[in-house]
Protein backbone atom coordinates (compact mmCIF):
# COMPACT_ATOMS: atom_id res chain seq x y z
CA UNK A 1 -39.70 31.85 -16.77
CA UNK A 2 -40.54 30.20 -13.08
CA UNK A 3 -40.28 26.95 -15.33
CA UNK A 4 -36.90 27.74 -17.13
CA UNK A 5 -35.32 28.79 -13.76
CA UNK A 6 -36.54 25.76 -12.12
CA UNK A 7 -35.42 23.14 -14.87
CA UNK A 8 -32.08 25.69 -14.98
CA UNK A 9 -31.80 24.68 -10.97
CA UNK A 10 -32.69 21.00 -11.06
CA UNK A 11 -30.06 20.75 -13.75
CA UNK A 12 -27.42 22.40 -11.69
CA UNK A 13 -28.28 20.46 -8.73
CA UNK A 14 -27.69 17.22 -10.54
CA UNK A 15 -24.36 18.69 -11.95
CA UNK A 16 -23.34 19.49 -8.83
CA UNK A 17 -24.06 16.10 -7.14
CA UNK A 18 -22.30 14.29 -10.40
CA UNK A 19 -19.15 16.03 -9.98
CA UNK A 20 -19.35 15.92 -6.41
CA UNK A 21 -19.67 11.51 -6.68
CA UNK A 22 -16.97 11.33 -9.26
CA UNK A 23 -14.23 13.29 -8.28
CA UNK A 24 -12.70 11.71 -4.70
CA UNK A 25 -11.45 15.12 -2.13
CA UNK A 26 -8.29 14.84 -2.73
CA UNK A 27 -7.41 15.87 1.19
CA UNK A 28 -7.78 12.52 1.84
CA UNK A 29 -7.93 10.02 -1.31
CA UNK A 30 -8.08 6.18 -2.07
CA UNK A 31 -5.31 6.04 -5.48
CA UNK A 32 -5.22 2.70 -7.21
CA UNK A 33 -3.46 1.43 -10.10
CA UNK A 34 -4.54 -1.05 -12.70
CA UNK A 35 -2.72 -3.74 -14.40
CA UNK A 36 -3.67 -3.19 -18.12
CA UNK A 37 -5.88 -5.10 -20.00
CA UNK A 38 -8.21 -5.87 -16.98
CA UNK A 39 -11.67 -4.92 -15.58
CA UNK A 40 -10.54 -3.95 -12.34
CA UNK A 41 -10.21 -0.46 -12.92
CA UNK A 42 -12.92 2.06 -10.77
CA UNK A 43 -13.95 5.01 -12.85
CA UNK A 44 -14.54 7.14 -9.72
CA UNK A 45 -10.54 6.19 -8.67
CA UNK A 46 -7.40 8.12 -9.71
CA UNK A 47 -4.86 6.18 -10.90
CA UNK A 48 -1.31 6.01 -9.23
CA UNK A 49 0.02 8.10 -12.64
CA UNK A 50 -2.14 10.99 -12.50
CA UNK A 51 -1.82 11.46 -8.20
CA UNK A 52 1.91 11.27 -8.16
CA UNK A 53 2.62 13.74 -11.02
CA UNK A 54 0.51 15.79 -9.30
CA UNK A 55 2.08 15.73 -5.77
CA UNK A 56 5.73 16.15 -7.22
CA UNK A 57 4.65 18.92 -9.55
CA UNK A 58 3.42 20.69 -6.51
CA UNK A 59 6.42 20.54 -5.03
CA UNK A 60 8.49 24.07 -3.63
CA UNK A 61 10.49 23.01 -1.12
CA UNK A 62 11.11 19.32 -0.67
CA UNK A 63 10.62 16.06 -1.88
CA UNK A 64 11.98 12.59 0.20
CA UNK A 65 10.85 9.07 -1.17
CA UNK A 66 11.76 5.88 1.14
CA UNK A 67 10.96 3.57 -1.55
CA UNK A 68 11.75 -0.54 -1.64
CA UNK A 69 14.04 0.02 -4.89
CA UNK A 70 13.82 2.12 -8.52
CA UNK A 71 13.51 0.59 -11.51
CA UNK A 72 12.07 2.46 -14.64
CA UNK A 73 11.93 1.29 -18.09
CA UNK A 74 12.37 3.49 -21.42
CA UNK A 75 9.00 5.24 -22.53
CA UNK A 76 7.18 3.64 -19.60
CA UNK A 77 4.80 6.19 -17.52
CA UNK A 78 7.23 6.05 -14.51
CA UNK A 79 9.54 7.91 -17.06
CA UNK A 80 7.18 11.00 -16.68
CA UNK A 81 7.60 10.74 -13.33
CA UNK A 82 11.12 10.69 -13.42
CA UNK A 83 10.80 13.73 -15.32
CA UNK A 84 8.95 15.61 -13.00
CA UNK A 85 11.25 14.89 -10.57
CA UNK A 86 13.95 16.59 -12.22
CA UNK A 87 12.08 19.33 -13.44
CA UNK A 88 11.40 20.10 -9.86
CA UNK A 89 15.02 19.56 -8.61
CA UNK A 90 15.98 22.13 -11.40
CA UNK A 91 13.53 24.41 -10.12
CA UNK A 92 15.14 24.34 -6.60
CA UNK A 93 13.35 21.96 -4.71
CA UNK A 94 15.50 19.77 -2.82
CA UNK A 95 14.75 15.81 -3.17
CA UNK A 96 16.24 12.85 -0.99
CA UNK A 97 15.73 9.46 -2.12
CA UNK A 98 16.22 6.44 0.12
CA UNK A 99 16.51 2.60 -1.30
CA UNK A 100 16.96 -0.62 0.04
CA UNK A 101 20.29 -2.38 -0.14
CA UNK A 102 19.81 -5.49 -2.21
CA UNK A 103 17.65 -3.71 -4.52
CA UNK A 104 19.74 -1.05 -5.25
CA UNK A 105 22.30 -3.88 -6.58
CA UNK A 106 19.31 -5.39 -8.41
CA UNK A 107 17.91 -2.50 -9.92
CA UNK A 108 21.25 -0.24 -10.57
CA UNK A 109 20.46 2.31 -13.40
CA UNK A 110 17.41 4.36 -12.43
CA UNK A 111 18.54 5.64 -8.98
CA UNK A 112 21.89 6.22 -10.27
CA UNK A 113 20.72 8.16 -12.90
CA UNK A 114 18.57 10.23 -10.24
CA UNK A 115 21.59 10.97 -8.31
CA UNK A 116 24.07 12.31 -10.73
CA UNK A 117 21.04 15.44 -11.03
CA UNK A 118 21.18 18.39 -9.34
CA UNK A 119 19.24 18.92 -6.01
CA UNK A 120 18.58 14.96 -5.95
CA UNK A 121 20.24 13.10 -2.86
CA UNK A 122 20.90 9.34 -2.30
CA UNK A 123 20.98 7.33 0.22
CA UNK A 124 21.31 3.58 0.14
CA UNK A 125 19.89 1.57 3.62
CA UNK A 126 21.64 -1.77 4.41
CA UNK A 127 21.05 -1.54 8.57
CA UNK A 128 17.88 -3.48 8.42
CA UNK A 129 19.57 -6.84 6.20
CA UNK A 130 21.15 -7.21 9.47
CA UNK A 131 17.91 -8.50 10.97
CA UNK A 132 17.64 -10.64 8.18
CA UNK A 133 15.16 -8.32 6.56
CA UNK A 134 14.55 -4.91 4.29
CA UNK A 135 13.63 -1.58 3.53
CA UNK A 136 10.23 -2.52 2.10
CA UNK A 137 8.05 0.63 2.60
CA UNK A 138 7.12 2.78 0.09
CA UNK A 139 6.05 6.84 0.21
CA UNK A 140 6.35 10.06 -0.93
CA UNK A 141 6.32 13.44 1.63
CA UNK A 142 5.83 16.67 -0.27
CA UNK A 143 6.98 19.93 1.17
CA UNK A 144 6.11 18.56 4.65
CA UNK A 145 2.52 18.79 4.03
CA UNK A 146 1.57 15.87 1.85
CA UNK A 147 1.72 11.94 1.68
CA UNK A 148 1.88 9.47 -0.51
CA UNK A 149 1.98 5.85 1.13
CA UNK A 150 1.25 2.48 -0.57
CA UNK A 151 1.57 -0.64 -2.18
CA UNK A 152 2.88 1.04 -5.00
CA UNK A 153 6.76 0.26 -5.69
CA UNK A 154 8.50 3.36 -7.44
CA UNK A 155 8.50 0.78 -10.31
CA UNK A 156 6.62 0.95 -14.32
CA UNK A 157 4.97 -1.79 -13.56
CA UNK A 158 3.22 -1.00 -10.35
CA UNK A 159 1.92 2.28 -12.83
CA UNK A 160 1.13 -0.19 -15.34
CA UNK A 161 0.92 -3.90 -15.12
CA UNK A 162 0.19 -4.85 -11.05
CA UNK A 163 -3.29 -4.05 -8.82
CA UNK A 164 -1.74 -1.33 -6.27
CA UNK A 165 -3.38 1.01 -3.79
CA UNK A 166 -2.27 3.56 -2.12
CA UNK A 167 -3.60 6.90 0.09
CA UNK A 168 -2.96 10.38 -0.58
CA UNK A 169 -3.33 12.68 2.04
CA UNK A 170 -3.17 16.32 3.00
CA UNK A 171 -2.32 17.28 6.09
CA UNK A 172 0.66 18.55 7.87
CA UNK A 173 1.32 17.52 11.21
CA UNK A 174 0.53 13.57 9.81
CA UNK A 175 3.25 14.34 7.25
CA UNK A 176 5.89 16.21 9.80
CA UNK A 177 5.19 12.91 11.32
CA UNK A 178 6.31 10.87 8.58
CA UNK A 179 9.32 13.32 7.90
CA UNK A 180 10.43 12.25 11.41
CA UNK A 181 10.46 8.36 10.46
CA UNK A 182 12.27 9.58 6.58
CA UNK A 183 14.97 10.97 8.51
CA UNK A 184 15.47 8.43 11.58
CA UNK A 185 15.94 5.82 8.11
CA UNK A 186 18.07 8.77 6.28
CA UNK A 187 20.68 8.87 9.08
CA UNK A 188 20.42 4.64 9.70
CA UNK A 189 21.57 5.06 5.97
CA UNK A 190 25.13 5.68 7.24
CA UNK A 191 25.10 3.37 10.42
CA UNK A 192 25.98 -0.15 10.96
CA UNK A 193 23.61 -0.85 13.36
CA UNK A 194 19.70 -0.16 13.73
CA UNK A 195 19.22 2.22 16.48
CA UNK A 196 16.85 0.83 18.87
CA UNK A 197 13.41 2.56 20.26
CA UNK A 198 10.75 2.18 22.27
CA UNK A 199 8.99 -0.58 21.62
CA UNK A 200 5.25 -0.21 20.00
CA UNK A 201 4.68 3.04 20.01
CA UNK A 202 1.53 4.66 20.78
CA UNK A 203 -1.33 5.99 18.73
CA UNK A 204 -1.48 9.30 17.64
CA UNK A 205 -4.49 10.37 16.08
CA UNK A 206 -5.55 12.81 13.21
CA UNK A 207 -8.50 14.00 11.70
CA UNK A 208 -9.68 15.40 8.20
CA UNK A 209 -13.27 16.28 7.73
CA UNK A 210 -14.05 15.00 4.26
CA UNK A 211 -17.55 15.50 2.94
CA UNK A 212 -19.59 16.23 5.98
CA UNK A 213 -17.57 13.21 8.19
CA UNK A 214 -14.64 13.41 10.34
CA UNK A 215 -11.98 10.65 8.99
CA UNK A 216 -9.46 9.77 11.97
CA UNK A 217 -6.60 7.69 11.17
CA UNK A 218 -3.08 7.16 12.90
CA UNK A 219 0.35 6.04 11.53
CA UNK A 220 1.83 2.60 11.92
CA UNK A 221 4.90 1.21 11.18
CA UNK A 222 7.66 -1.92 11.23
CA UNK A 223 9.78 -3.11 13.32
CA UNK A 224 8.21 -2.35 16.51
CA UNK A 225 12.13 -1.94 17.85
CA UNK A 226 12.90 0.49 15.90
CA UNK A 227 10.59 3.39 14.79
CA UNK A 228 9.75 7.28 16.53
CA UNK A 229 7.47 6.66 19.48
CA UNK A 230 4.68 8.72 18.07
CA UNK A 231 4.04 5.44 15.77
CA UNK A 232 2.13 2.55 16.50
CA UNK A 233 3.29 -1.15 15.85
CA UNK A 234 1.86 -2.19 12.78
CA UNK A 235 1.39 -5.73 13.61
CA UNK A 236 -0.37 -4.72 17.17
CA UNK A 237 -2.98 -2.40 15.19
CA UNK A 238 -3.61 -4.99 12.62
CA UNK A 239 -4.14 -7.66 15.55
CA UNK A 240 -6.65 -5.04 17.62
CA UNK A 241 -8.65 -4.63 14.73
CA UNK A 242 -9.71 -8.22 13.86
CA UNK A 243 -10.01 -8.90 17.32
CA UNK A 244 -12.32 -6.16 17.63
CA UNK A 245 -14.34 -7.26 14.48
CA UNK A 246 -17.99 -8.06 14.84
CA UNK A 247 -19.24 -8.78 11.59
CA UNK A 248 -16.71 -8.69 8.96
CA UNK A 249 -13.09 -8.70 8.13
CA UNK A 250 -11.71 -8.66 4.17
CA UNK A 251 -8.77 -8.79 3.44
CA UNK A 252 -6.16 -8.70 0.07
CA UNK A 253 -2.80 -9.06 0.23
CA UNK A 254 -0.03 -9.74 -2.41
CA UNK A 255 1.02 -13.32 0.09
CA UNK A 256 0.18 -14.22 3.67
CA UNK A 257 2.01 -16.94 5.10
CA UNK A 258 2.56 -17.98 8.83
CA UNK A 259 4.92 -20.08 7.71
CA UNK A 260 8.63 -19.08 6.84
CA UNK A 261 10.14 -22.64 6.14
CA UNK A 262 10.89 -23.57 9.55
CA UNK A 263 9.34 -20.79 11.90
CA UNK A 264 5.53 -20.76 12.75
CA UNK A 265 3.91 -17.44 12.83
CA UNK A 266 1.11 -17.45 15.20
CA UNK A 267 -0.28 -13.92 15.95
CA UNK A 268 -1.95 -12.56 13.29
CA UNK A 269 -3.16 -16.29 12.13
CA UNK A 270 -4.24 -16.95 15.50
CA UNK A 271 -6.72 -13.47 15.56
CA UNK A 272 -8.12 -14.89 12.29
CA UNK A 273 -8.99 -18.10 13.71
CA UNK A 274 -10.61 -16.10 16.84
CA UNK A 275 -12.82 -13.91 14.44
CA UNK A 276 -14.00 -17.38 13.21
CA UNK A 277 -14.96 -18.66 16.44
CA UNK A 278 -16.82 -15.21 16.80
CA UNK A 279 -18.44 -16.17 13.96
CA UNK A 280 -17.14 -12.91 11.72
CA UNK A 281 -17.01 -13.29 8.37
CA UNK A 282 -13.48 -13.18 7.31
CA UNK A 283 -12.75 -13.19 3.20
CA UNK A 284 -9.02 -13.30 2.28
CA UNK A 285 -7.94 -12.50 -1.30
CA UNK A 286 -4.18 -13.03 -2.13
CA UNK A 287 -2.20 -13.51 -5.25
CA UNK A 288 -1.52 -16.41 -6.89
CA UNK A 289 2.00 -15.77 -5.95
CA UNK A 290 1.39 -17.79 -2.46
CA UNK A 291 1.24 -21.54 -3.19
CA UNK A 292 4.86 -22.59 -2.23
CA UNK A 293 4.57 -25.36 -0.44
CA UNK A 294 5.20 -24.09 3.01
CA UNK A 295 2.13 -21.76 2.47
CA UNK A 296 -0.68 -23.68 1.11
CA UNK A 297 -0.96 -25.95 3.62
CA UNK A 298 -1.72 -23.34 6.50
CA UNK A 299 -4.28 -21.71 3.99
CA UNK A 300 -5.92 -24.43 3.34
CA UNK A 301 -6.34 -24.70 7.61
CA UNK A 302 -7.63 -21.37 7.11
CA UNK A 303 -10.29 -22.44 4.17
CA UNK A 304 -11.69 -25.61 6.62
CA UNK A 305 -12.90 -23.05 9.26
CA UNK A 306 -16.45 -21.85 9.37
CA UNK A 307 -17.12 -18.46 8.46
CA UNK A 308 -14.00 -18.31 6.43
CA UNK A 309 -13.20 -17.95 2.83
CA UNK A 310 -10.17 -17.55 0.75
CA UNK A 311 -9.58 -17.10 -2.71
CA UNK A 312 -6.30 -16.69 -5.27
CA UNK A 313 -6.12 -13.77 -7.97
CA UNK A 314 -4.64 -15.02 -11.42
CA UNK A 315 -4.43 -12.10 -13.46
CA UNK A 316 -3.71 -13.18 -17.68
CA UNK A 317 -0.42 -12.06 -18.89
CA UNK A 318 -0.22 -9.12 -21.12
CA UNK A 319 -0.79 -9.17 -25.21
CA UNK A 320 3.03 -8.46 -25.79
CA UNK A 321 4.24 -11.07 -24.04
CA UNK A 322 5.61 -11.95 -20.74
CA UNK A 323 6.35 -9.51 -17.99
CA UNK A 324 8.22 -10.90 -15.19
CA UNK A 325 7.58 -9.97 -11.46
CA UNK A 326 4.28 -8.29 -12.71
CA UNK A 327 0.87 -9.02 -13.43
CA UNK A 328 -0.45 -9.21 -10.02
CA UNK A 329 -2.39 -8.22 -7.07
CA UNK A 330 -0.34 -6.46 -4.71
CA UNK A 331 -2.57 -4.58 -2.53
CA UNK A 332 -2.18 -4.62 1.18
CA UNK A 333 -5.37 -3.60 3.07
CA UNK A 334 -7.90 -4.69 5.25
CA UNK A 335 -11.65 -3.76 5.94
CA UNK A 336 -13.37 -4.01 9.03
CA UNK A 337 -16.98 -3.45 9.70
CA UNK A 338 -17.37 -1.27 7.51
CA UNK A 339 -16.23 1.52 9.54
CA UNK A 340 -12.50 0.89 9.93
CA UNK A 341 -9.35 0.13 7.54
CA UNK A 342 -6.17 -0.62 7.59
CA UNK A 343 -3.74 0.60 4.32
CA UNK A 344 -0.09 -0.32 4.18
CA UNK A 345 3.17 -1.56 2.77
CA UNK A 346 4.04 -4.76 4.16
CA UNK A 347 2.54 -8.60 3.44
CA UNK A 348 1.63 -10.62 6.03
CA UNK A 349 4.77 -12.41 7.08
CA UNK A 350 6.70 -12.27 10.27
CA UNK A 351 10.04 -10.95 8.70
CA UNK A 352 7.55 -7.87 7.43
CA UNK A 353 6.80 -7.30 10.64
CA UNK A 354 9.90 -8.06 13.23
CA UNK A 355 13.20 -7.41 11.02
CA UNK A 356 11.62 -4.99 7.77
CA UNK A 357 10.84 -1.11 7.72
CA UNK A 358 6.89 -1.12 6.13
CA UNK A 359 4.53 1.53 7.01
CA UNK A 360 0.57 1.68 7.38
CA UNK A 361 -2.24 3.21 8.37
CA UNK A 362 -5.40 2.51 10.31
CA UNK A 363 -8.30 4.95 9.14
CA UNK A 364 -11.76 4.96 11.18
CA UNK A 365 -14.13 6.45 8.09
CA UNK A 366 -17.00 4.68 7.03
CA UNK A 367 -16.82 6.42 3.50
CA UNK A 368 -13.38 5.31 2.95
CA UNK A 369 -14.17 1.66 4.23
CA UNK A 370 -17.10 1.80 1.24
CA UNK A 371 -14.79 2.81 -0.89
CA UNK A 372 -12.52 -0.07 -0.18
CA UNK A 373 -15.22 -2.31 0.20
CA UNK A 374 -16.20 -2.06 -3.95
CA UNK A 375 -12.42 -1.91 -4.88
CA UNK A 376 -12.11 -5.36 -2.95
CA UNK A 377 -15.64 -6.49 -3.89
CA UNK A 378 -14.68 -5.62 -7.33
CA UNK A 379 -11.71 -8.26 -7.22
CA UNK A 380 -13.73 -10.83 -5.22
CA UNK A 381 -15.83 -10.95 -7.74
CA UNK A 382 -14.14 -10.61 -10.78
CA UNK A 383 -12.90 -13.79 -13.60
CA UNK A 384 -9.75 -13.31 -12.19
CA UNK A 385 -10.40 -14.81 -8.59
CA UNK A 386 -11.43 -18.43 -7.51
CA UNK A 387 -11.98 -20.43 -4.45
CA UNK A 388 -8.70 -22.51 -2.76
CA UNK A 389 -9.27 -25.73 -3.19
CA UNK A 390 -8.20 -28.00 -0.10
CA UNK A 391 -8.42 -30.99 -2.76
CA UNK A 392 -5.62 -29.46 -5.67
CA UNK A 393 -2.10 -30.37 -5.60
CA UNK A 394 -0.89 -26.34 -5.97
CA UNK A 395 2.17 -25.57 -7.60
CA UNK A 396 4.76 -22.80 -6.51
CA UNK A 397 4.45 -20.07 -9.49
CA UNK A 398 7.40 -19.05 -11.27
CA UNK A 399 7.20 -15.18 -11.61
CA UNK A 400 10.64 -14.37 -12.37
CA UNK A 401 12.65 -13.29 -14.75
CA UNK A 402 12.26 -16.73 -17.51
């Protein structure tokens, strides 16, 4: 009996501990999505699907999404999103949805479908074109009390065909905070002109405990001009933490450029350059998207330096054929140490960070850094990626419509 009860425990035990590894708390969660046909998924990951059908069928009071544009595609899995959107709306909830300008025009038919429903308001936001830039962020708050905020476009193929990741996270006053910067963008919807702020902000910092550790993380967000004061400038945090690197900085990114055509854009290249000096380990993984002509050359700078490394993601195209502006990596993070991250919305350019609206987040958490660390090792690693060459002749790639 002693035997039975003790093999009955041991089992139990190891249950416990298997469950407990494989299923993320979802107070405070890593989402990712996958582009088909790949081995990039991570088993112990939810993918972007699963996590936002969740969060909107949770829903009882609100729902507001500042999202970079809308575009869904018949029978895709952003249609079941779509769905549950509605179904909440005609279960009361109320839902605002805010979309850039240009991409409104682009992508017409989804969020004009959305707004001719019930309970579903629209807002289009031109104010920031004015600086010569966008609405690019992209989030969900639920009922005041949840966040979604990511790479992830409200888009099919960021749910099926691109590398995206994204945080969810529980926790109320962080997402009354974001309601503030939803509505500050929800009234610039009906302005001409960006209403100016103090300029970057100043940390305010949360905490979750997850799994016996306390995660602390505070909001960023883009342009430093022109966001609450209770957020921090997103290019400022990003600049802090590789300057305060000692080891190890990784970072992927759909394009990084300090280069705009004619502008160069010193700051953040410069703190890469300084973590080389330190001698920190810096590994940069970007798209294959980021070989115009005005880029390479500063990357290849970049790839001469001691201690750094850089590599391009190609991923193949799908089975059924071509899928413009997809098959790609995306994601937009960065890993420190090992004990800090930053998790956001915007590329590395200077119109990202001076004339667009992107959000982000640095998290101090050395569990969520790990789990970073494999997603990006994952993609290091993988077929997909391979070492610039300073010697190749690169050639812009064309990832429009054909």
């Amino acid at each position: 009996m002693k035997n039975n009860y003790f093999k009955f425990s041991l089992v139990s035990f190891f249950l416990i501990t298997f469950l407990f590894c494989q299923f993320p708390a979802k107070d405070f969660e890593i989402v990712e999505s996958i582009p088909l046909e790949t081995e990039l998924d991570n088993a112990k990951i939810r993918n972007t699907t699963e996590v936002w059908l969740e969060l909107i069928r949770s829903a009882q009071k609100s729902i507001d999404l500042e999202q970079f544009y809308f575009a869904n595609k018949e029978n895709s899995q952003l249609e079941k999103v779509i769905q549950a959107l509605k179904e909440r709306a005609d279960h009361g909830v109320k839902i605002r949805l805010i979309a850039e300008n240009n991409m409104a025009e682009t992508y017409p038919g989804t969020i004009n479908r959305l707004k001719k429903h019930k309970n579903i308001k629209t807002r289009i936001i031109s104010v920031f074109n004015e600086q010569h830039g966008v609405q690019h962020s992209k989030y969900f708050i639920i009922d005041e009390e949840k966040v979604f905020l990511g790479s992830q476009n409200f888009d099919w193929r960021a749910l099926e065909h691109i590398h995206e990741i994204g945080l969810c996270i529980n926790h109320q006053k962080y997402a009354q905070q974001m309601t503030e910067i939803f509505e500050l963008d929800w009234q610039q919807s009906l302005r001409d002109q960006l209403r100016k702020t103090q300029k970057y902000g100043e940390k305010t910092e949360y905490t979750i405990n997850i799994n016996q550790e306390k995660i602390k993380f505070y909001p960023t967000a883009s342009p430093y001009f022109n966001m609450p004061h209770d957020f921090y400038s997103d290019e400022l945090a990003i600049i802090e933490l590789i300057d305060n690197a000692q080891e190890s900085v990784c970072i992927q990114l759909l394009s990084y450029s300090p280069s705009d055509y004619e502008n160069y854009y010193h700051k953040i290249d410069n703190a890469i350059r300084r973590a080389s000096l330190r001698s920190v380990k810096v590994e940069i993984l970007l798209s294959d998207w980021c070989t115009r002509e005005y880029e390479i050359p500063y990357l290849k700078s970049l790839q001469v330096l001691p201690n750094i490394e850089i590599k391009l993601s190609s991923i193949p195209q799908y089975s059924s054929g071509y899928i413009p502006y997809a098959r790609v990596e995306h994601c937009k993070y960065m890993i420190v140490d090992n004990n800090i991250s930053w998790v956001g919305t915007s590329n590395w350019k200077k119109d990202y960070f001076h004339n667009s609206r992107n959000l982000g987040l640095i998290v101090k958490s050395e569990q969520i850094n790990t789990t970073l660390q494999n997603i990006f090792d994952k993609s290091w690693h993988s077929k997909y990626s391979s070492s610039l060459n300073i010697s190749k002749e690169y050639k812009a790639k064309q990832y429009g419509e054909k």
